[in-house]
PDB file of N, CA and C in Angstrom:
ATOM      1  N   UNK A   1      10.745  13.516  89.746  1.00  0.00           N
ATOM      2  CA  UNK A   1       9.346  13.889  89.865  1.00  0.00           C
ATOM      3  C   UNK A   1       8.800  13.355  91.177  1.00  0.00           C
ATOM      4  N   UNK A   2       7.924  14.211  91.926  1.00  0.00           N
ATOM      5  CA  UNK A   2       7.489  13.848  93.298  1.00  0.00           C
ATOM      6  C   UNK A   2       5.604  13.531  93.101  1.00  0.00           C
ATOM      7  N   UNK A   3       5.140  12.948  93.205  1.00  0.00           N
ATOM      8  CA  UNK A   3       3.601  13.172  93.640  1.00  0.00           C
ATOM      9  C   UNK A   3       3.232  14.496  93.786  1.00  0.00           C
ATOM     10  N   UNK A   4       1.877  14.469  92.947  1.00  0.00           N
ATOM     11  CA  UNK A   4       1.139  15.886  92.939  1.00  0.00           C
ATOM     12  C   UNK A   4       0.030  15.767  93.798  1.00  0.00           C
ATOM     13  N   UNK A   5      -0.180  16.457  94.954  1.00  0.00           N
ATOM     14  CA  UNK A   5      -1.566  16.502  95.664  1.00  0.00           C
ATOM     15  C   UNK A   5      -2.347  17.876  95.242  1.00  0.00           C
ATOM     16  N   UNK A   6      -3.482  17.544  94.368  1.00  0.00           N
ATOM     17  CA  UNK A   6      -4.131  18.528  93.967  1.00  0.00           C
ATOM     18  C   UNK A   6      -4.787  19.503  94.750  1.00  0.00           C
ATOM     19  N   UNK A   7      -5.231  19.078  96.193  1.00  0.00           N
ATOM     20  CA  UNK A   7      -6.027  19.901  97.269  1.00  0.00           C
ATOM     21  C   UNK A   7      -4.658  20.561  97.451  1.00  0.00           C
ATOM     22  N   UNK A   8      -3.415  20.558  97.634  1.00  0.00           N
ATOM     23  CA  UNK A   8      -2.135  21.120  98.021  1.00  0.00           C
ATOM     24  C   UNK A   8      -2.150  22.172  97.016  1.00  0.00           C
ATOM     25  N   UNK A   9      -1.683  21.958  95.816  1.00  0.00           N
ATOM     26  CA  UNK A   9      -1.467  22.477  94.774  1.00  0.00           C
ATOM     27  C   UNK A   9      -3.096  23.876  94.762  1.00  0.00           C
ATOM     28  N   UNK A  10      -4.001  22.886  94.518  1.00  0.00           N
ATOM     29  CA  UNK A  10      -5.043  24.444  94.525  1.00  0.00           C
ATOM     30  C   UNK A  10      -5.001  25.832  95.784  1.00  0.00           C
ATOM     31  N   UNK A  11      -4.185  24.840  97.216  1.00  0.00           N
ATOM     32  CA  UNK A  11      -4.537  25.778  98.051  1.00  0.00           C
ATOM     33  C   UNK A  11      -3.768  26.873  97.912  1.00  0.00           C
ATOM     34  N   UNK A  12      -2.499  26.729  96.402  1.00  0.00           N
ATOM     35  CA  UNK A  12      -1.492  27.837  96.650  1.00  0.00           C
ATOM     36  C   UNK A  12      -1.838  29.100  95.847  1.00  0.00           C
ATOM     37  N   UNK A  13      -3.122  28.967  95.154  1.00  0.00           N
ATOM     38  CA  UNK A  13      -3.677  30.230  94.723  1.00  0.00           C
ATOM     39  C   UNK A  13      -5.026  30.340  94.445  1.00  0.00           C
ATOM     40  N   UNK A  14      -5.707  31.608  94.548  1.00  0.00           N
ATOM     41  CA  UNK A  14      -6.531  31.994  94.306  1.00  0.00           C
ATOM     42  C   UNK A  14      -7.672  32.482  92.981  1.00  0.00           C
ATOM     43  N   UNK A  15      -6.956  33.358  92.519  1.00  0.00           N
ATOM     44  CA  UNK A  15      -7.098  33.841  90.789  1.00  0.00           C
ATOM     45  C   UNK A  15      -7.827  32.898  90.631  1.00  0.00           C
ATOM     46  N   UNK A  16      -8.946  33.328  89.250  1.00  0.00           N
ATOM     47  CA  UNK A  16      -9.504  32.520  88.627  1.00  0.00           C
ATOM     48  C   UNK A  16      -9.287  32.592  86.694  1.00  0.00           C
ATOM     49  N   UNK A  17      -9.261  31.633  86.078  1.00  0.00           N
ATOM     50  CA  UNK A  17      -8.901  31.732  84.792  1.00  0.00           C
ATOM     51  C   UNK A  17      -7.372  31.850  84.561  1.00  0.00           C
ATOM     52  N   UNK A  18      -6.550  31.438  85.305  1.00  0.00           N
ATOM     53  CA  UNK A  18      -5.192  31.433  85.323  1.00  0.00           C
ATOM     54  C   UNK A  18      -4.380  30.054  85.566  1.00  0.00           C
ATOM     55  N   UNK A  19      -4.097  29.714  84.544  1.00  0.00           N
ATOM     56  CA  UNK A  19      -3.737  28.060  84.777  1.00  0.00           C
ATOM     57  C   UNK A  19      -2.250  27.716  85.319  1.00  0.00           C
ATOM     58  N   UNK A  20      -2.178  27.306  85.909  1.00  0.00           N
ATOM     59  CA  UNK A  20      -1.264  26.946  86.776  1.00  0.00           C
ATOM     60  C   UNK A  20      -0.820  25.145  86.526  1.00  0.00           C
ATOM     61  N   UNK A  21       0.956  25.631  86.088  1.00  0.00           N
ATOM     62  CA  UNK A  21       1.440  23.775  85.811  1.00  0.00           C
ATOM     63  C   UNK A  21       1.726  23.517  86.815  1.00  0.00           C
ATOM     64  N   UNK A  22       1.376  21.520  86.833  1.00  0.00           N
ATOM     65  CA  UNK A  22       1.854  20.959  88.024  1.00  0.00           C
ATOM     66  C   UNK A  22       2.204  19.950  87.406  1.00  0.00           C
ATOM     67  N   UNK A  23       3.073  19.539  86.095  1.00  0.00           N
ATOM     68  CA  UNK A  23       3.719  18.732  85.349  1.00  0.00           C
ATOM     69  C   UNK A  23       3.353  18.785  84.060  1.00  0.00           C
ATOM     70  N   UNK A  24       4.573  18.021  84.015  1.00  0.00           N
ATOM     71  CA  UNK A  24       4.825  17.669  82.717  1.00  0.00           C
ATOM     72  C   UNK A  24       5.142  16.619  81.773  1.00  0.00           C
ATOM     73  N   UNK A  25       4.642  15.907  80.620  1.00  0.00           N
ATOM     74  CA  UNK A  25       4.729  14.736  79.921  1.00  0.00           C
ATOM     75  C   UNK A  25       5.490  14.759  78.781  1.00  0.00           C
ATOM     76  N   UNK A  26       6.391  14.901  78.602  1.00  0.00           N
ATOM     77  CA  UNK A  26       7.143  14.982  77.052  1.00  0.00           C
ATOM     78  C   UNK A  26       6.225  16.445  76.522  1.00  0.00           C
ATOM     79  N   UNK A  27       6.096  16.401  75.704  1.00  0.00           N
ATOM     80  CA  UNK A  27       5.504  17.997  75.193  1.00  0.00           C
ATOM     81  C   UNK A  27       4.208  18.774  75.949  1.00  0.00           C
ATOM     82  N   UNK A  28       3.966  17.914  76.636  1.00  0.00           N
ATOM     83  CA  UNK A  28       2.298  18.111  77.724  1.00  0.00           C
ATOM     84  C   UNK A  28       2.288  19.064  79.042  1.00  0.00           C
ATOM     85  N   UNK A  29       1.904  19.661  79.266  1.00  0.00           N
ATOM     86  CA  UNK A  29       1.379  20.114  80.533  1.00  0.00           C
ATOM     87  C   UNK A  29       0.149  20.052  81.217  1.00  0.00           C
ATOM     88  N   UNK A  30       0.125  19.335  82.453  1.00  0.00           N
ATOM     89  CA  UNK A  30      -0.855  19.220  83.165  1.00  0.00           C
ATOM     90  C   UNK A  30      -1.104  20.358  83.925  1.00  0.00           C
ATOM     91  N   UNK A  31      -2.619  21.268  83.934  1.00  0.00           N
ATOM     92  CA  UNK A  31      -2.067  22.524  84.435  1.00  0.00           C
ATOM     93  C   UNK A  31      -3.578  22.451  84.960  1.00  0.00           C
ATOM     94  N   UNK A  32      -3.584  22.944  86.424  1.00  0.00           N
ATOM     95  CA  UNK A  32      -4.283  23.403  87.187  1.00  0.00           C
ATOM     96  C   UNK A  32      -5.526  24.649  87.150  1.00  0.00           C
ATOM     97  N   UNK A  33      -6.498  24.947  86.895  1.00  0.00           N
ATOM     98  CA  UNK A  33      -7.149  26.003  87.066  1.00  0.00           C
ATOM     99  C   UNK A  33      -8.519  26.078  88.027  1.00  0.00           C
ATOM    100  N   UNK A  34      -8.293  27.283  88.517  1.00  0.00           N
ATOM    101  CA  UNK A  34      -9.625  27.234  89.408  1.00  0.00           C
ATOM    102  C   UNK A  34     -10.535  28.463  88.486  1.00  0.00           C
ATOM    103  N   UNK A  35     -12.101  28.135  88.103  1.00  0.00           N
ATOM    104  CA  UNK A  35     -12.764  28.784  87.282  1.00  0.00           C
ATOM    105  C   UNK A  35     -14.111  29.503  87.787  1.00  0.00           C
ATOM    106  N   UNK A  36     -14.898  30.592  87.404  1.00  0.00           N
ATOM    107  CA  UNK A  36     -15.935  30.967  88.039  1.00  0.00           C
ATOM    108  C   UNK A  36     -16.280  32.299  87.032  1.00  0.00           C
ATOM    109  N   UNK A  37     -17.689  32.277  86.805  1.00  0.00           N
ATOM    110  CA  UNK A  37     -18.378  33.371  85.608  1.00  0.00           C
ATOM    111  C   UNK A  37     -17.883  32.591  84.717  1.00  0.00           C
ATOM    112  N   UNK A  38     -17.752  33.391  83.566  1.00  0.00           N
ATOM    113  CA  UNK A  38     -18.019  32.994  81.919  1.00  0.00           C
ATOM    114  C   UNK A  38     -16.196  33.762  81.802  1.00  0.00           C
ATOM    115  N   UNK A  39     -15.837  32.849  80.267  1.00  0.00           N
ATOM    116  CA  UNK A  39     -14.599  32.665  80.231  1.00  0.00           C
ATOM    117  C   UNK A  39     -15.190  33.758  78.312  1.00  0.00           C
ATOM    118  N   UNK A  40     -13.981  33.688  77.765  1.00  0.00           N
ATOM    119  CA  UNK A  40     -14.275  33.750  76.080  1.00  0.00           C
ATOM    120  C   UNK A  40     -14.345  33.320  75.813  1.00  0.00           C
ATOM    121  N   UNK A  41     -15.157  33.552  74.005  1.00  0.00           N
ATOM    122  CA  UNK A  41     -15.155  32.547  73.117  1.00  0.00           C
ATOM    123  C   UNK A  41     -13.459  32.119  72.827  1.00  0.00           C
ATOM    124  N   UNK A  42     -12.926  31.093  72.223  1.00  0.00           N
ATOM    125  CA  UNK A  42     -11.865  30.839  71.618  1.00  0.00           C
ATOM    126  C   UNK A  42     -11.491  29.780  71.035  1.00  0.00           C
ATOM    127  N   UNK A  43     -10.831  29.729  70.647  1.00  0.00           N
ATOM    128  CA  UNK A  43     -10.422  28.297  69.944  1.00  0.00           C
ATOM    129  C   UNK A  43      -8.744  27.816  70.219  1.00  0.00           C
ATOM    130  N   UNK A  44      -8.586  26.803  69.893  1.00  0.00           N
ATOM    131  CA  UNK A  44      -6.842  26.747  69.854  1.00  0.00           C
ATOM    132  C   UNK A  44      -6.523  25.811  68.404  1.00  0.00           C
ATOM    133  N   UNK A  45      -6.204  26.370  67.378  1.00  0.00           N
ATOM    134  CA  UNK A  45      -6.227  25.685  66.333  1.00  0.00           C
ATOM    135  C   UNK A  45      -5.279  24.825  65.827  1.00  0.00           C
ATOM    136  N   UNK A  46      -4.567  24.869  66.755  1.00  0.00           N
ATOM    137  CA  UNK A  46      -3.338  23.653  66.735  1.00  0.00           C
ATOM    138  C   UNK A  46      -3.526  22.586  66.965  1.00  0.00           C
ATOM    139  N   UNK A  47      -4.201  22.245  68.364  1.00  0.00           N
ATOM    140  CA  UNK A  47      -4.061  20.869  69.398  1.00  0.00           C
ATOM    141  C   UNK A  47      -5.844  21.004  70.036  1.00  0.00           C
ATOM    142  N   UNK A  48      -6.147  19.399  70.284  1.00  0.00           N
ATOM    143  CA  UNK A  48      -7.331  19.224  71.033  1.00  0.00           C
ATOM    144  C   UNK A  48      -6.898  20.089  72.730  1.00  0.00           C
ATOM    145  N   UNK A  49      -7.949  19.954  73.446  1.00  0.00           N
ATOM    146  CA  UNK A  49      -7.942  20.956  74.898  1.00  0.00           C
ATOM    147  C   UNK A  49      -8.883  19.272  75.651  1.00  0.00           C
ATOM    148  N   UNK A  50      -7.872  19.067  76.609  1.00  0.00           N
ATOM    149  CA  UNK A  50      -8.803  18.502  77.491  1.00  0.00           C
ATOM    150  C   UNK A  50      -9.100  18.968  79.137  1.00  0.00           C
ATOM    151  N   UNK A  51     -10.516  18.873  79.257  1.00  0.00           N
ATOM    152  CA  UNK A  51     -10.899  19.382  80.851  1.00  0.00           C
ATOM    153  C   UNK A  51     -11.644  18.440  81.314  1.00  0.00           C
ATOM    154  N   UNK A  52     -10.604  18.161  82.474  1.00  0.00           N
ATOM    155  CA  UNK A  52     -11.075  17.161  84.087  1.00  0.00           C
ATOM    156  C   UNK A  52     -12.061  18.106  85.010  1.00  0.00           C
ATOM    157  N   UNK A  53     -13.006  17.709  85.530  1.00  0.00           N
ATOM    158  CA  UNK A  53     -13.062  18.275  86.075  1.00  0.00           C
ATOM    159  C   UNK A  53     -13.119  17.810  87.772  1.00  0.00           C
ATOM    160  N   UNK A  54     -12.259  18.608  88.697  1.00  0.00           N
ATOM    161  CA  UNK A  54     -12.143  17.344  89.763  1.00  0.00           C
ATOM    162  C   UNK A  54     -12.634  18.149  91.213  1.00  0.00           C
ATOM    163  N   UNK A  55     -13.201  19.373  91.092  1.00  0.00           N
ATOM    164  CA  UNK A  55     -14.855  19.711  92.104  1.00  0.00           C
ATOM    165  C   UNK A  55     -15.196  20.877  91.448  1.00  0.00           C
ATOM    166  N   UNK A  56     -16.265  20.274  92.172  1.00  0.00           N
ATOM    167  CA  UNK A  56     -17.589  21.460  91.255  1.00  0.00           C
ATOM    168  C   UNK A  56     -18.059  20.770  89.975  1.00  0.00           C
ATOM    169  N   UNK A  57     -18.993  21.841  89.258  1.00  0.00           N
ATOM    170  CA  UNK A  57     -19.243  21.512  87.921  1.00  0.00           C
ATOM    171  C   UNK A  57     -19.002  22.667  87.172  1.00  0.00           C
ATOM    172  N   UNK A  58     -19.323  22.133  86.147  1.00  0.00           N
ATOM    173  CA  UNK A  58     -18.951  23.822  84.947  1.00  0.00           C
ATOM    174  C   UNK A  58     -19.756  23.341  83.563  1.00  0.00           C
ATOM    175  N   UNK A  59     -19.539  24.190  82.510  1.00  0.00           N
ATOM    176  CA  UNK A  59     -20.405  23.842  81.127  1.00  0.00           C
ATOM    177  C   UNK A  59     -19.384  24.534  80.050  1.00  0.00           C
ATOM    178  N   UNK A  60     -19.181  23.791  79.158  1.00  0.00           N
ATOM    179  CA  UNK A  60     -18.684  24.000  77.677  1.00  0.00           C
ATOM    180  C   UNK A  60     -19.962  24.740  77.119  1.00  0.00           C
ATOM    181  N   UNK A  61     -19.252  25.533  76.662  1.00  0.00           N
ATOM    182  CA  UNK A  61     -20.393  26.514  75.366  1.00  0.00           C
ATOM    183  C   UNK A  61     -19.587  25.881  73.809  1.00  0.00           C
ATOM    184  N   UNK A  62     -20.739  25.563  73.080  1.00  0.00           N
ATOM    185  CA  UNK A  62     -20.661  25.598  71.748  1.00  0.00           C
ATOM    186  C   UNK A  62     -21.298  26.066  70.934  1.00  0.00           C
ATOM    187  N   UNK A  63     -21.428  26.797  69.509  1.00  0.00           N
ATOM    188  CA  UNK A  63     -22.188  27.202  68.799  1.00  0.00           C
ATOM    189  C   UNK A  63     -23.331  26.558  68.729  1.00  0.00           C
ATOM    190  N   UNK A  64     -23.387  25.191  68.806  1.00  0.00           N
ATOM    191  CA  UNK A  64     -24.738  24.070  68.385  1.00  0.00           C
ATOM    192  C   UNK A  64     -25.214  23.444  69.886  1.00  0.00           C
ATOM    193  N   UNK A  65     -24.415  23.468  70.864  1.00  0.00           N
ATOM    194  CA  UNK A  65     -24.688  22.682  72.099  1.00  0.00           C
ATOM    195  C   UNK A  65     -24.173  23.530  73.429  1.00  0.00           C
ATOM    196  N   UNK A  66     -24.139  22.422  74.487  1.00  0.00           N
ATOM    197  CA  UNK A  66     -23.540  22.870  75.641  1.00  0.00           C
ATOM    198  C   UNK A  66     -23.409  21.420  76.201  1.00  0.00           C
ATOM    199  N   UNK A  67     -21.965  21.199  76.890  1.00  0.00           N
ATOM    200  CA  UNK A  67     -21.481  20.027  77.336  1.00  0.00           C
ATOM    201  C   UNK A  67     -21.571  20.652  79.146  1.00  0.00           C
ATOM    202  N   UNK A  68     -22.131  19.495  79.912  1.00  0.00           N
ATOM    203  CA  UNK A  68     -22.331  19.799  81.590  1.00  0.00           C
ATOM    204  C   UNK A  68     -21.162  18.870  81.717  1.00  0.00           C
ATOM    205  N   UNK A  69     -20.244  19.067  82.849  1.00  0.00           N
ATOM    206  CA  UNK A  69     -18.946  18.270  83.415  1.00  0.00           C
ATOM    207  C   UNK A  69     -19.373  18.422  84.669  1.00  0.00           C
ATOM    208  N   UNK A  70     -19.272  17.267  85.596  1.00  0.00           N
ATOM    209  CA  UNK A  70     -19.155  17.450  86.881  1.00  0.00           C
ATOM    210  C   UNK A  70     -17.947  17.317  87.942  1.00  0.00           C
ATOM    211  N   UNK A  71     -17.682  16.965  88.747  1.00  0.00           N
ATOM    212  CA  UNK A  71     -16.415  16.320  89.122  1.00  0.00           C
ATOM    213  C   UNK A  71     -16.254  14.586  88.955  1.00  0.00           C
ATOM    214  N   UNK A  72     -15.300  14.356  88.525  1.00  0.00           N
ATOM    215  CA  UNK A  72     -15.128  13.409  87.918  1.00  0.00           C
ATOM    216  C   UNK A  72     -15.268  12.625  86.258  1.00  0.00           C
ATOM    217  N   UNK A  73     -15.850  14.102  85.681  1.00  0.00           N
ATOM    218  CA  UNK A  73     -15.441  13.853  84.364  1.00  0.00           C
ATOM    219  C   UNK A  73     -14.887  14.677  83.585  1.00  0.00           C
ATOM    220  N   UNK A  74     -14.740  14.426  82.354  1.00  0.00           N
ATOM    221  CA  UNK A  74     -13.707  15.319  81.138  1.00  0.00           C
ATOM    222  C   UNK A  74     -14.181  15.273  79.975  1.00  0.00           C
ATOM    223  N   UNK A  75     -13.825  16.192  79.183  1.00  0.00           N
ATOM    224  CA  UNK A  75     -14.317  16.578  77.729  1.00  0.00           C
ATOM    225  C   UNK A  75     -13.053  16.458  76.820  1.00  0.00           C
ATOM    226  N   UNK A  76     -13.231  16.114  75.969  1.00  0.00           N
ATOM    227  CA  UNK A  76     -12.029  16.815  74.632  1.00  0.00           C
ATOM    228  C   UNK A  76     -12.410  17.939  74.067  1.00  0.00           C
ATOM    229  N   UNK A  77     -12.057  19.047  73.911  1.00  0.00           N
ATOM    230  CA  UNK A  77     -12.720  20.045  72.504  1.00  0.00           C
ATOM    231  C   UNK A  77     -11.626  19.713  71.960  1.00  0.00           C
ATOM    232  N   UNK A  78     -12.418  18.901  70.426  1.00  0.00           N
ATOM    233  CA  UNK A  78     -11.277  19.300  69.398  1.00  0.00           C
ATOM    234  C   UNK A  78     -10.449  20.431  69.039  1.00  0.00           C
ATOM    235  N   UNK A  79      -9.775  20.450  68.584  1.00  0.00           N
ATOM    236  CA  UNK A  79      -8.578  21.706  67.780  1.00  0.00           C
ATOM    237  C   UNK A  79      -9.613  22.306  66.582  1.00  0.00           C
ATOM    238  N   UNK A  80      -9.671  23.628  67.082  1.00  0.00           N
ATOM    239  CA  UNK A  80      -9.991  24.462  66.018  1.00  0.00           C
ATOM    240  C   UNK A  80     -12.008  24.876  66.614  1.00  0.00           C
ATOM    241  N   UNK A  81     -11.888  24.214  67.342  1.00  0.00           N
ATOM    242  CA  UNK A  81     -13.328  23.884  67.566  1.00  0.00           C
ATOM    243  C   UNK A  81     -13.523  25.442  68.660  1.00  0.00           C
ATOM    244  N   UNK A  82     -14.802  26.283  68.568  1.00  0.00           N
ATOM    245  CA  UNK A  82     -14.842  27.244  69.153  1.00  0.00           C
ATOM    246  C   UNK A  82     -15.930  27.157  70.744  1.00  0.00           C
ATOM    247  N   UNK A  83     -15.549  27.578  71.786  1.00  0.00           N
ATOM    248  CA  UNK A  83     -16.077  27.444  72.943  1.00  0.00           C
ATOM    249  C   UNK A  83     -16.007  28.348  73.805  1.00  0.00           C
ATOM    250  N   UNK A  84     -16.425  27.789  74.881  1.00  0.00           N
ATOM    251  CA  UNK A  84     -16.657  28.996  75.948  1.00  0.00           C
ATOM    252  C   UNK A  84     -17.167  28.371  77.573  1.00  0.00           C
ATOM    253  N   UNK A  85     -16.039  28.315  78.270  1.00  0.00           N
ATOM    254  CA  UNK A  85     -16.176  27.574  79.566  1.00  0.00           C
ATOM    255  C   UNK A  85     -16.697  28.398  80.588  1.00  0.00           C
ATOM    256  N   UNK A  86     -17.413  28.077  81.067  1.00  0.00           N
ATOM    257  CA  UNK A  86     -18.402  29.102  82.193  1.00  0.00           C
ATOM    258  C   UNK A  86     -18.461  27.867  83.848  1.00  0.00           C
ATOM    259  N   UNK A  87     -19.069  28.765  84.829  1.00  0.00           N
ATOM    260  CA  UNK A  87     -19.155  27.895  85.660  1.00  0.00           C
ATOM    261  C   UNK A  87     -19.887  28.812  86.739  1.00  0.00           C
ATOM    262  N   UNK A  88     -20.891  28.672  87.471  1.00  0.00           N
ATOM    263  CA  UNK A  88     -21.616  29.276  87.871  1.00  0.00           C
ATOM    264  C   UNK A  88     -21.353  29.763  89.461  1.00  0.00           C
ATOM    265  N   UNK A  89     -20.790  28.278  90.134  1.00  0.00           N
ATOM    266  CA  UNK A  89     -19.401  28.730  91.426  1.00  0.00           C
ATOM    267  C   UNK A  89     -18.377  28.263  90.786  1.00  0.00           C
ATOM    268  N   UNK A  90     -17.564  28.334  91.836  1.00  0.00           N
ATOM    269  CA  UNK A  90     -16.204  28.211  91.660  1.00  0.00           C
ATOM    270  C   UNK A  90     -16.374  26.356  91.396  1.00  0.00           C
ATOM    271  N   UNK A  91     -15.290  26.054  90.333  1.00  0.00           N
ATOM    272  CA  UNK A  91     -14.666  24.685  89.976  1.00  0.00           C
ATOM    273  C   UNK A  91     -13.676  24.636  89.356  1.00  0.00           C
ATOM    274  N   UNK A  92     -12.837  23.390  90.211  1.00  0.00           N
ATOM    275  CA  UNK A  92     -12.002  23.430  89.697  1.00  0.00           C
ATOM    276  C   UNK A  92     -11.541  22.459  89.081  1.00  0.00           C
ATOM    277  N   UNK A  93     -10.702  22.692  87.936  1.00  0.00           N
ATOM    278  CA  UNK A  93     -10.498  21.655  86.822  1.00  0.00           C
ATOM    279  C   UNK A  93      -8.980  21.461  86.893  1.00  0.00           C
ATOM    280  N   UNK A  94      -8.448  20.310  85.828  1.00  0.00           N
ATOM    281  CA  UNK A  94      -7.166  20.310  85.089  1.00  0.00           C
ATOM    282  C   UNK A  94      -7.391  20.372  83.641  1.00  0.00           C
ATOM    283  N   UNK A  95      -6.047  21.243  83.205  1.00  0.00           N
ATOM    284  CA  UNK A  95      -6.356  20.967  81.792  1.00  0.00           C
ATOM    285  C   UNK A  95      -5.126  20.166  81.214  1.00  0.00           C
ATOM    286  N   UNK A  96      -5.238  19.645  80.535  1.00  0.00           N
ATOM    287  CA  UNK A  96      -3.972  18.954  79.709  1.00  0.00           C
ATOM    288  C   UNK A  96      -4.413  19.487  78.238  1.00  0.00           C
ATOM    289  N   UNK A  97      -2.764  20.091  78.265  1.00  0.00           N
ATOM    290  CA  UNK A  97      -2.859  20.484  76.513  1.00  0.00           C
ATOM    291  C   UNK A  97      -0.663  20.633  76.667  1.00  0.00           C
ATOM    292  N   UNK A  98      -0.220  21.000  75.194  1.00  0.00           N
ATOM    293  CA  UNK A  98       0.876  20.595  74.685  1.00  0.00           C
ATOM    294  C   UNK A  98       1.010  22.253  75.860  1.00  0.00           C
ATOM    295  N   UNK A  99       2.747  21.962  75.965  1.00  0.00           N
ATOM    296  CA  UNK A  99       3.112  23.201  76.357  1.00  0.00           C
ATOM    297  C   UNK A  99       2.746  24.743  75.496  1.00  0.00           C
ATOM    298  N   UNK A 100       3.000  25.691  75.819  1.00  0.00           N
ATOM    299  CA  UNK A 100       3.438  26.795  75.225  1.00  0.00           C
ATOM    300  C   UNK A 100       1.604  27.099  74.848  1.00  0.00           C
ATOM    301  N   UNK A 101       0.720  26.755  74.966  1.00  0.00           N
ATOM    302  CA  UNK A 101      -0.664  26.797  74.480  1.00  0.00           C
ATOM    303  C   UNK A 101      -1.017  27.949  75.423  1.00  0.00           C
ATOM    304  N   UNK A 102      -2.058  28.837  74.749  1.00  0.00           N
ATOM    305  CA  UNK A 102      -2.086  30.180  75.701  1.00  0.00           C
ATOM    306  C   UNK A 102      -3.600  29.919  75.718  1.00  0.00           C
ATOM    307  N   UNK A 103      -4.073  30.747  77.362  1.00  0.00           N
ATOM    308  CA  UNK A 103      -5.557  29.762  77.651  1.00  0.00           C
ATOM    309  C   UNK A 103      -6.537  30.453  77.483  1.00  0.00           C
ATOM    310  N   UNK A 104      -6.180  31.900  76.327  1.00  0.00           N
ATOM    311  CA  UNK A 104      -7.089  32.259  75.296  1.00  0.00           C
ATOM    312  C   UNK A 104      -7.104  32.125  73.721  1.00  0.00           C
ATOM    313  N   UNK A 105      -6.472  30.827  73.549  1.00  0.00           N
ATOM    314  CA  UNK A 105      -6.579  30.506  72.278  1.00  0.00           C
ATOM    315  C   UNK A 105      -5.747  31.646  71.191  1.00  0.00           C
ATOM    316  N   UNK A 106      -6.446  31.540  70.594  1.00  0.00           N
ATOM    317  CA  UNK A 106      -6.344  32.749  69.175  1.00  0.00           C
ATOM    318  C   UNK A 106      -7.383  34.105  69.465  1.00  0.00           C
ATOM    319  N   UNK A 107      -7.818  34.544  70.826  1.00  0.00           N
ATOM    320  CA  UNK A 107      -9.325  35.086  70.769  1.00  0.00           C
ATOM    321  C   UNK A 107      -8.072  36.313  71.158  1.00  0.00           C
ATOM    322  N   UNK A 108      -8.214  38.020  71.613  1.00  0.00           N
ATOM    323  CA  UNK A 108      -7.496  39.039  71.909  1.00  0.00           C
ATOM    324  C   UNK A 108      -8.373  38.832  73.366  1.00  0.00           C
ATOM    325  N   UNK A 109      -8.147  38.849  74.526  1.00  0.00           N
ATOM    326  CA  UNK A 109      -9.138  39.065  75.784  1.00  0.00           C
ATOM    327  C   UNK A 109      -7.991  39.538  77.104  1.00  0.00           C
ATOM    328  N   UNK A 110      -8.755  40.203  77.801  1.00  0.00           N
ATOM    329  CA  UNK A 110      -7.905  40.382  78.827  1.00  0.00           C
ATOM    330  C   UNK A 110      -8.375  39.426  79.847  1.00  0.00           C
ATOM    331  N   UNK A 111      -8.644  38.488  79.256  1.00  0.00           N
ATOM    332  CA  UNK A 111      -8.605  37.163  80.475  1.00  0.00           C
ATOM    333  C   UNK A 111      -7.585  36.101  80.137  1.00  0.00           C
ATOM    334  N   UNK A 112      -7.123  36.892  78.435  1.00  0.00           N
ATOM    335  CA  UNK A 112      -5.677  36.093  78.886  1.00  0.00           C
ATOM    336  C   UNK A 112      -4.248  36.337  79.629  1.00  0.00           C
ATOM    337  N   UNK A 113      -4.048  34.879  80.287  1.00  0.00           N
ATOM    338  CA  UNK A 113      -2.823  34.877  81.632  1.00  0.00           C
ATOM    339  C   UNK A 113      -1.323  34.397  81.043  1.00  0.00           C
ATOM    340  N   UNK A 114      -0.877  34.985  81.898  1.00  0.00           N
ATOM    341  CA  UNK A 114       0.628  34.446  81.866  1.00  0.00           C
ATOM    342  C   UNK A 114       0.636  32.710  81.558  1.00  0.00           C
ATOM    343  N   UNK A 115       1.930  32.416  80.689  1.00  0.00           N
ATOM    344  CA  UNK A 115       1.945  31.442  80.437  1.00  0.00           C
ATOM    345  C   UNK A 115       3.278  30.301  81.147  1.00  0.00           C
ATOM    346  N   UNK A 116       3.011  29.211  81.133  1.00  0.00           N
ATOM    347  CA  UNK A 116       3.712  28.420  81.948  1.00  0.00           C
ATOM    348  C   UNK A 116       4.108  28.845  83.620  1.00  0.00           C
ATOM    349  N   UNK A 117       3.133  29.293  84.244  1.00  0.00           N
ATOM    350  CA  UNK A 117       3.588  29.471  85.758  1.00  0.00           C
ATOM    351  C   UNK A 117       3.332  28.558  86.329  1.00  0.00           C
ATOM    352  N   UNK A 118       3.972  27.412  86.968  1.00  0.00           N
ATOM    353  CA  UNK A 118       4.600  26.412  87.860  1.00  0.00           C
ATOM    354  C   UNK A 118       4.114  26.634  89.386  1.00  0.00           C
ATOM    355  N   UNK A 119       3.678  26.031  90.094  1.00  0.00           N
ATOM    356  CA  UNK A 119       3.320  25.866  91.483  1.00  0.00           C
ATOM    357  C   UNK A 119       3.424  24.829  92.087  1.00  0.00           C
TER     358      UNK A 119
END
């Protein structure tokens, strides 16, 4: 395993809502996304979802609330829990969740992406 430079790593793509791995922890993937507009509702009813967020800001949608992230912080959504990540410019986050997790949940959307692509 080599050091990950995240300004490196983001500069190698564009797309938005398409998560991109840049490691891995025993069953984990640390995966890259750059985000902008409104995402779907969804859930992942297996495993919690965590989001860094490391520039920009963005907002969790929940049925009862809305969580603000800026750069330099992170959320958990529990497992099973339903949301909706939006972001008004572009930000970009990491997500850590177990491999094989698809980054539209259980929802049908054509904003869902290919899974496990490596950069």
């Amino acid at each position: 395993m080599k050091k990950v430079n995240f300004a490196d790593k983001f500069s190698k793509f564009s797309d938005h809502w398409s998560p991109k791995v840049i490691a891995e922890m025993n069953d984990y993937q640390f995966k890259l996304v750059k985000i902008e507009g409104e995402f779907t509702w969804h859930n992942h009813g297996h495993t919690d979802e965590v989001f860094i967020v490391i520039e920009g800001s963005m907002m969790i949608e929940f049925k009862d609330k809305m969580v603000e992230l800026n750069a330099g912080e992170m959320y958990v959504v529990p497992k099973g829990v339903m949301h909706k990540p939006h972001a008004s410019e572009e930000c970009k986050i990491m997500i850590v969740e177990p491999s094989g997790v698809i980054n539209t949940g259980e929802a049908d959307s054509d904003l869902t992406s290919e899974n496990d692509v490596w950069i």
